[in-house]
C-alpha atoms as a PDB file:
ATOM      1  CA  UNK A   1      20.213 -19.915   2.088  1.00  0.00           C
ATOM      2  CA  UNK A   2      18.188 -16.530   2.283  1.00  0.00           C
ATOM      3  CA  UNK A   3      14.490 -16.664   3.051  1.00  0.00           C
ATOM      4  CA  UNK A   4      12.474 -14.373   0.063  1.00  0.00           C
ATOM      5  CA  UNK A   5       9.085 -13.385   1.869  1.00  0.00           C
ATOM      6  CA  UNK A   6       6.082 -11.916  -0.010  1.00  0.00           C
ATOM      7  CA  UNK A   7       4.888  -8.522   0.565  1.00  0.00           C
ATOM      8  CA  UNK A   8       2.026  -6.468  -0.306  1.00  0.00           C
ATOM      9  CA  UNK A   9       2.409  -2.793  -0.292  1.00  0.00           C
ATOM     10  CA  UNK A  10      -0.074  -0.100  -0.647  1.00  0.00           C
ATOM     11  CA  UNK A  11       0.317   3.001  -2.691  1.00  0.00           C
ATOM     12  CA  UNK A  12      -1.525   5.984  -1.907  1.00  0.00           C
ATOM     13  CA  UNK A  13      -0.846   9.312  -3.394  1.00  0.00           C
ATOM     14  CA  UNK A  14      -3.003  12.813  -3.760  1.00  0.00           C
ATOM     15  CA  UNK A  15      -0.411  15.849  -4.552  1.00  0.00           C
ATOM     16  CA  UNK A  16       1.595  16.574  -7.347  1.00  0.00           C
ATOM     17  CA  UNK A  17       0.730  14.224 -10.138  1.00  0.00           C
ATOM     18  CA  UNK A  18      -0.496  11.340  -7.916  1.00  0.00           C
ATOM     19  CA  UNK A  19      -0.325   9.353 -11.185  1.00  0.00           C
ATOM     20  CA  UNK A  20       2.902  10.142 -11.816  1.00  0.00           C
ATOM     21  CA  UNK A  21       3.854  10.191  -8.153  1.00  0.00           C
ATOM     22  CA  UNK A  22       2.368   6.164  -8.156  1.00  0.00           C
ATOM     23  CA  UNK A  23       4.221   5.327 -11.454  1.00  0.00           C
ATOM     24  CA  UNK A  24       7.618   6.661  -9.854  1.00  0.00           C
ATOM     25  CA  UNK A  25       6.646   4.919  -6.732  1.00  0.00           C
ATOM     26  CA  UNK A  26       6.720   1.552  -8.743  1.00  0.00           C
ATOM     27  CA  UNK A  27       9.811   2.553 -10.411  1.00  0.00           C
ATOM     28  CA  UNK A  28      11.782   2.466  -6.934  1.00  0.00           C
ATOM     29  CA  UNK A  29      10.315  -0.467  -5.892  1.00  0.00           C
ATOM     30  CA  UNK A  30      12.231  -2.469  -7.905  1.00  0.00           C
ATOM     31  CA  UNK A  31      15.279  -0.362  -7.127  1.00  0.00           C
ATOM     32  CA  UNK A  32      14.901  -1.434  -3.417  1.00  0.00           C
ATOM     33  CA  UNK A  33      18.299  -4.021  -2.227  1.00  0.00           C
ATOM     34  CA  UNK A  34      17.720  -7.930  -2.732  1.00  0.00           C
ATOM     35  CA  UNK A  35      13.848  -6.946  -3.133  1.00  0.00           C
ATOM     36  CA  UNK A  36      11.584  -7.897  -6.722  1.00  0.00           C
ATOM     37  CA  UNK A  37       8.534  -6.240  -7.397  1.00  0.00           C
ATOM     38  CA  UNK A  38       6.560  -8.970  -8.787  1.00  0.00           C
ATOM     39  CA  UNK A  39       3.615  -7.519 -10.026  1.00  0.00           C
ATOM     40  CA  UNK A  40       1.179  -4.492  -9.162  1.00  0.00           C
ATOM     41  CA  UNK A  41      -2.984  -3.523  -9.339  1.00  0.00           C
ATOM     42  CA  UNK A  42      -4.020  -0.846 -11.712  1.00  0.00           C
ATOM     43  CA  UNK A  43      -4.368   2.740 -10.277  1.00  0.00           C
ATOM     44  CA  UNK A  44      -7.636   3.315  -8.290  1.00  0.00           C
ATOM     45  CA  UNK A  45      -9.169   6.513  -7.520  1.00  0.00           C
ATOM     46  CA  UNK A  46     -10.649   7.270  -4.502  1.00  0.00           C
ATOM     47  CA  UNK A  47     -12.534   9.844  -2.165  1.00  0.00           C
ATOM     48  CA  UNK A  48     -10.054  10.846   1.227  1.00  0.00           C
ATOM     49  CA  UNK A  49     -10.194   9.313   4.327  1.00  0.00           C
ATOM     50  CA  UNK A  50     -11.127  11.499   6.992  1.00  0.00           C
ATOM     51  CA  UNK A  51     -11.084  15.433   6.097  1.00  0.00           C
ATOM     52  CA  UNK A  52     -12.463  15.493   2.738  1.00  0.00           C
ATOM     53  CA  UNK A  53     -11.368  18.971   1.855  1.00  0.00           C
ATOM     54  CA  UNK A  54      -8.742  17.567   0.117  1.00  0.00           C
ATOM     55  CA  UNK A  55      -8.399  16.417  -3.583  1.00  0.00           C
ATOM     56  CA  UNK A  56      -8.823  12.689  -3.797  1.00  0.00           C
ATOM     57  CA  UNK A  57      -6.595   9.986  -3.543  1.00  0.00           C
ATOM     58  CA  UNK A  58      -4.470   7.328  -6.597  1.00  0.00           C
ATOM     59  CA  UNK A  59      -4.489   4.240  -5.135  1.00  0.00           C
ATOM     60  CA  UNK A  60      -2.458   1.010  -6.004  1.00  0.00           C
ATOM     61  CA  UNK A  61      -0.979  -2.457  -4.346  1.00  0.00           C
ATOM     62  CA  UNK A  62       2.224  -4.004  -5.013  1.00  0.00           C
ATOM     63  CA  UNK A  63       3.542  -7.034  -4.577  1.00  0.00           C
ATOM     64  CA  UNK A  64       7.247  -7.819  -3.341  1.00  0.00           C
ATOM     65  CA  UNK A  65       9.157 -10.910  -2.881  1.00  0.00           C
ATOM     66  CA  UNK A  66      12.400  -9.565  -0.509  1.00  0.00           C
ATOM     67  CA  UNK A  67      15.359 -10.772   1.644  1.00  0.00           C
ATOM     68  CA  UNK A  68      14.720  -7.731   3.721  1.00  0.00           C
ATOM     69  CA  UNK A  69      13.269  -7.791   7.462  1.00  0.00           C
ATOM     70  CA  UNK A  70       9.973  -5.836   7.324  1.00  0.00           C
ATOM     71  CA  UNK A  71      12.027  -3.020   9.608  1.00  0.00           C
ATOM     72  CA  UNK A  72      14.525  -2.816   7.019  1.00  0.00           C
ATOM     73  CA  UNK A  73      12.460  -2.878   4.204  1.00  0.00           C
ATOM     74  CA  UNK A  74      10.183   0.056   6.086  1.00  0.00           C
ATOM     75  CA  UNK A  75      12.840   2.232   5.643  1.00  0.00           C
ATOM     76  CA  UNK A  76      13.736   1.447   2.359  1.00  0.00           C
ATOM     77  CA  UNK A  77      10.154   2.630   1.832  1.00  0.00           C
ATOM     78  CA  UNK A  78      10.191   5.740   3.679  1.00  0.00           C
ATOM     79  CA  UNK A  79      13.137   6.893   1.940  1.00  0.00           C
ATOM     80  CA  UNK A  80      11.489   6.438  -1.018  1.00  0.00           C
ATOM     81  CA  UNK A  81       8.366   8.266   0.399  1.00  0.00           C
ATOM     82  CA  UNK A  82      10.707  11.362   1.152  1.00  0.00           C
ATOM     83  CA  UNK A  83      12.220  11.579  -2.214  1.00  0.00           C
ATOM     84  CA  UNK A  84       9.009  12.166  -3.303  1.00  0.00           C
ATOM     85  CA  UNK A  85       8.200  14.712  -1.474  1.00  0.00           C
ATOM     86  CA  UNK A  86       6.654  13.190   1.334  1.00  0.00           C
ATOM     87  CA  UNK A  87       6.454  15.435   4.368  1.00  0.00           C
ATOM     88  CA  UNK A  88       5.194  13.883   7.702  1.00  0.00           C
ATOM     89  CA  UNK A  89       3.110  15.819  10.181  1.00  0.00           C
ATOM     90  CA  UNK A  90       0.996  14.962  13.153  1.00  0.00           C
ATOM     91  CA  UNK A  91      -2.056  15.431  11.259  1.00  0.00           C
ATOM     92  CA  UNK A  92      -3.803  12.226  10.345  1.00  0.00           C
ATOM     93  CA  UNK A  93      -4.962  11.394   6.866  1.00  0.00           C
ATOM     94  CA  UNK A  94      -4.059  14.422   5.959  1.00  0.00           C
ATOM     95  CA  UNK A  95      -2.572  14.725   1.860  1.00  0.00           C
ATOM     96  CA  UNK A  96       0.741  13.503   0.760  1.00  0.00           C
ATOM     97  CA  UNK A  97       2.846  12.934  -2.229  1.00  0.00           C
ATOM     98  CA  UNK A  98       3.492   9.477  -1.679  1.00  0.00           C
ATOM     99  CA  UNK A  99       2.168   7.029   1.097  1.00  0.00           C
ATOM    100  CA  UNK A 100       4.011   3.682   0.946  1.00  0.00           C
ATOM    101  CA  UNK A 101       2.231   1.336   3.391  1.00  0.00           C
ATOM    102  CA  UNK A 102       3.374  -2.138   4.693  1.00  0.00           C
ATOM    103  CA  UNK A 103       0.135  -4.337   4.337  1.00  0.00           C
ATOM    104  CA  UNK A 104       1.495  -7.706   4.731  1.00  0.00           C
ATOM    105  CA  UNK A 105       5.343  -9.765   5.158  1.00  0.00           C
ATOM    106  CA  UNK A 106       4.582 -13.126   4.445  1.00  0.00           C
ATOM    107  CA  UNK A 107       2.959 -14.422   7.435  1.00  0.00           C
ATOM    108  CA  UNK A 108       4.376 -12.166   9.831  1.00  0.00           C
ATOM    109  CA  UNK A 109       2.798 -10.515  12.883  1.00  0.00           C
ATOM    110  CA  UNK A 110       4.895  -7.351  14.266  1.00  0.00           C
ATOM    111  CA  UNK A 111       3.528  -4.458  16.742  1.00  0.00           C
ATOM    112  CA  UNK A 112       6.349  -2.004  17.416  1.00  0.00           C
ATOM    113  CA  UNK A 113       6.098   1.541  17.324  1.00  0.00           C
ATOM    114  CA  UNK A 114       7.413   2.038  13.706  1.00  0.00           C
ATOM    115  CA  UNK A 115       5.244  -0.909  11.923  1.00  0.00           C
ATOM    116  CA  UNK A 116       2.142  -3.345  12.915  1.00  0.00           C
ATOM    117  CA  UNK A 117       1.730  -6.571  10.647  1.00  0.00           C
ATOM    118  CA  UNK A 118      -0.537  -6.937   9.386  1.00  0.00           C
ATOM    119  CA  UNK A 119      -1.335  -2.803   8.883  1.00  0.00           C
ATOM    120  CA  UNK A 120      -4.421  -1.887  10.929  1.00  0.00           C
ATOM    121  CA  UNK A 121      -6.964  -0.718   8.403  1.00  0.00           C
ATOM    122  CA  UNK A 122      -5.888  -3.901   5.565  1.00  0.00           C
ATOM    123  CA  UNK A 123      -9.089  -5.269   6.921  1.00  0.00           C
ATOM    124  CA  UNK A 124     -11.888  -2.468   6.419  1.00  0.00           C
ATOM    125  CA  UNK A 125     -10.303  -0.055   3.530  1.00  0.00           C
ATOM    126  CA  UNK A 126     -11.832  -0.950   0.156  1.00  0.00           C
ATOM    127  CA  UNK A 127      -8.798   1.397  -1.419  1.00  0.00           C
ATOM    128  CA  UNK A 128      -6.421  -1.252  -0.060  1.00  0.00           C
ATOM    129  CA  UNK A 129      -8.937  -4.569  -0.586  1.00  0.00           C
ATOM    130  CA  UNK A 130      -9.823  -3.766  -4.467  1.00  0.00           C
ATOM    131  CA  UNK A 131      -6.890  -3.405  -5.811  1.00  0.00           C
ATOM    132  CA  UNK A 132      -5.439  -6.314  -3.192  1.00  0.00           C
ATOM    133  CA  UNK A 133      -7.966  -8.612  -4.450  1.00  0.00           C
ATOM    134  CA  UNK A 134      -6.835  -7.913  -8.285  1.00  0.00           C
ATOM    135  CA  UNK A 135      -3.233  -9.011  -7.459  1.00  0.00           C
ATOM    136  CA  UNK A 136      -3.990 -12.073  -5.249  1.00  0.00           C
ATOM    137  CA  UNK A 137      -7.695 -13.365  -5.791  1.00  0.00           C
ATOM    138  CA  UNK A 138      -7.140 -16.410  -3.886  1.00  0.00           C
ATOM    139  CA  UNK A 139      -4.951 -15.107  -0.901  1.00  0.00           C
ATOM    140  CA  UNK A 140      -6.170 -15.837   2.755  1.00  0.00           C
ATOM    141  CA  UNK A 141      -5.639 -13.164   5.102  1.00  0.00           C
ATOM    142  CA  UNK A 142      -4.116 -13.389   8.643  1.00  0.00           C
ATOM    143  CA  UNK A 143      -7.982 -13.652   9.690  1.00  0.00           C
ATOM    144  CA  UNK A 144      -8.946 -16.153   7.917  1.00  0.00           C
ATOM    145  CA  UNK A 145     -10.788 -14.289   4.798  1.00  0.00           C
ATOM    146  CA  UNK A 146      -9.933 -13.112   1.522  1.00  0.00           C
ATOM    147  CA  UNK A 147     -10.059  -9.744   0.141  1.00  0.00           C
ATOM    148  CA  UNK A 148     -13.376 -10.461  -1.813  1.00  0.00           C
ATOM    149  CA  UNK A 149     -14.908 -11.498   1.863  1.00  0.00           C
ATOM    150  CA  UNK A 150     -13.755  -8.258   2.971  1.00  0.00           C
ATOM    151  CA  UNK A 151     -15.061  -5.997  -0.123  1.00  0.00           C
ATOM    152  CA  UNK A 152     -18.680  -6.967   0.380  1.00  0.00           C
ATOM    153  CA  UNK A 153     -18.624  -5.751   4.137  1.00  0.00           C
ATOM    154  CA  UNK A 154     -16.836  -2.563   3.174  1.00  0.00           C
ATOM    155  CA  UNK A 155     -18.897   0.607   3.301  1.00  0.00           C
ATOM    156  CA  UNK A 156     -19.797   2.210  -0.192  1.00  0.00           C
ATOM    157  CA  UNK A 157     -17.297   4.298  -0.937  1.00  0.00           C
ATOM    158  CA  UNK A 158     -16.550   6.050  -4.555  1.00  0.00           C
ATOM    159  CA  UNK A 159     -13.781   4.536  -6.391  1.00  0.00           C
ATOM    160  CA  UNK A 160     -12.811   4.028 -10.013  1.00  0.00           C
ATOM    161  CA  UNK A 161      -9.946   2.038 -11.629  1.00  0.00           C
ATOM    162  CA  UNK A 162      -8.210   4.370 -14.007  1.00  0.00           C
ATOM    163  CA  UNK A 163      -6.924   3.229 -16.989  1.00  0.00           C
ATOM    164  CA  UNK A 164      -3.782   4.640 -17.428  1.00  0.00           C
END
């Protein structure tokens, strides 16, 4: 029998059409081998992290059930990522068509140099904890908290759900 794990995924998009880039985005989820996208946030819009001379950000969170190991599911990910459009460079934060981040598999806890498990900034990004907190109220995170925890000792930041 195949283990399913859970996954949370977070969608982040600010080129071309980042609504439509998000939509698509969700699309090819459920295209990904032996992998279900259960359900997903609304869109969120939100100011850049880091350099701010760049338009803002679409922001959503998925939620997977797969047979995939998170390194094979990673690259599922990134090649959806680079249909898209996505282009990586050194620079950090910089804009992107599609960004297609790994928040949590299941229970796991992974450092290599392609993924870390939980991802680094799940814990202090209220673009990732909103929209996190719509899809699993009641989920405890690998430190012990839940998302709503976490969104009262985020910074202020601007962000609006979009209804679209």
């Amino acid at each position: 029998m195949t283990t399913r794990s859970t996954v949370y995924v977070g969608l982040g998009s600010n080129l071309d059409n980042p609504i439509h880039q998000l939509k698509q985005a969700l699309l090819a989820l459920n295209t990904i081998p032996t992998t279900v996208l259960l359900k997903h946030s609304a869109l969120y819009r939100s100011k850049p992290l880091g350099p701010q001379n760049q338009p803002d950000y679409i922001n959503a969170v998925a939620v997977l059930t797969t047979e995939l190991a998170p390194l094979m599911l990673l690259n599922e990910l990134q090649a959806i990522e680079n249909k898209q459009g996505r282009v990586r460079t050194a620079r950090r934060w910089g804009p992107r068509t599609l960004d297609l981040d790994m928040l949590l598999y299941g229970n796991k806890q992974l450092e290599t140099p392609q993924l870390t498990l939980p991802h680094p900034g799940l814990y202090d990004r209220a673009f990732v904890l909103y929209p996190l907190y719509e899809c699993a109220p009641d989920l405890v995170l690998p430190n012990g908290l839940k998302a709503y925890d976490l969104i009262q000792r985020c910074s202020v930041m601007e962000m609006a759900q979009l209804n679209c």
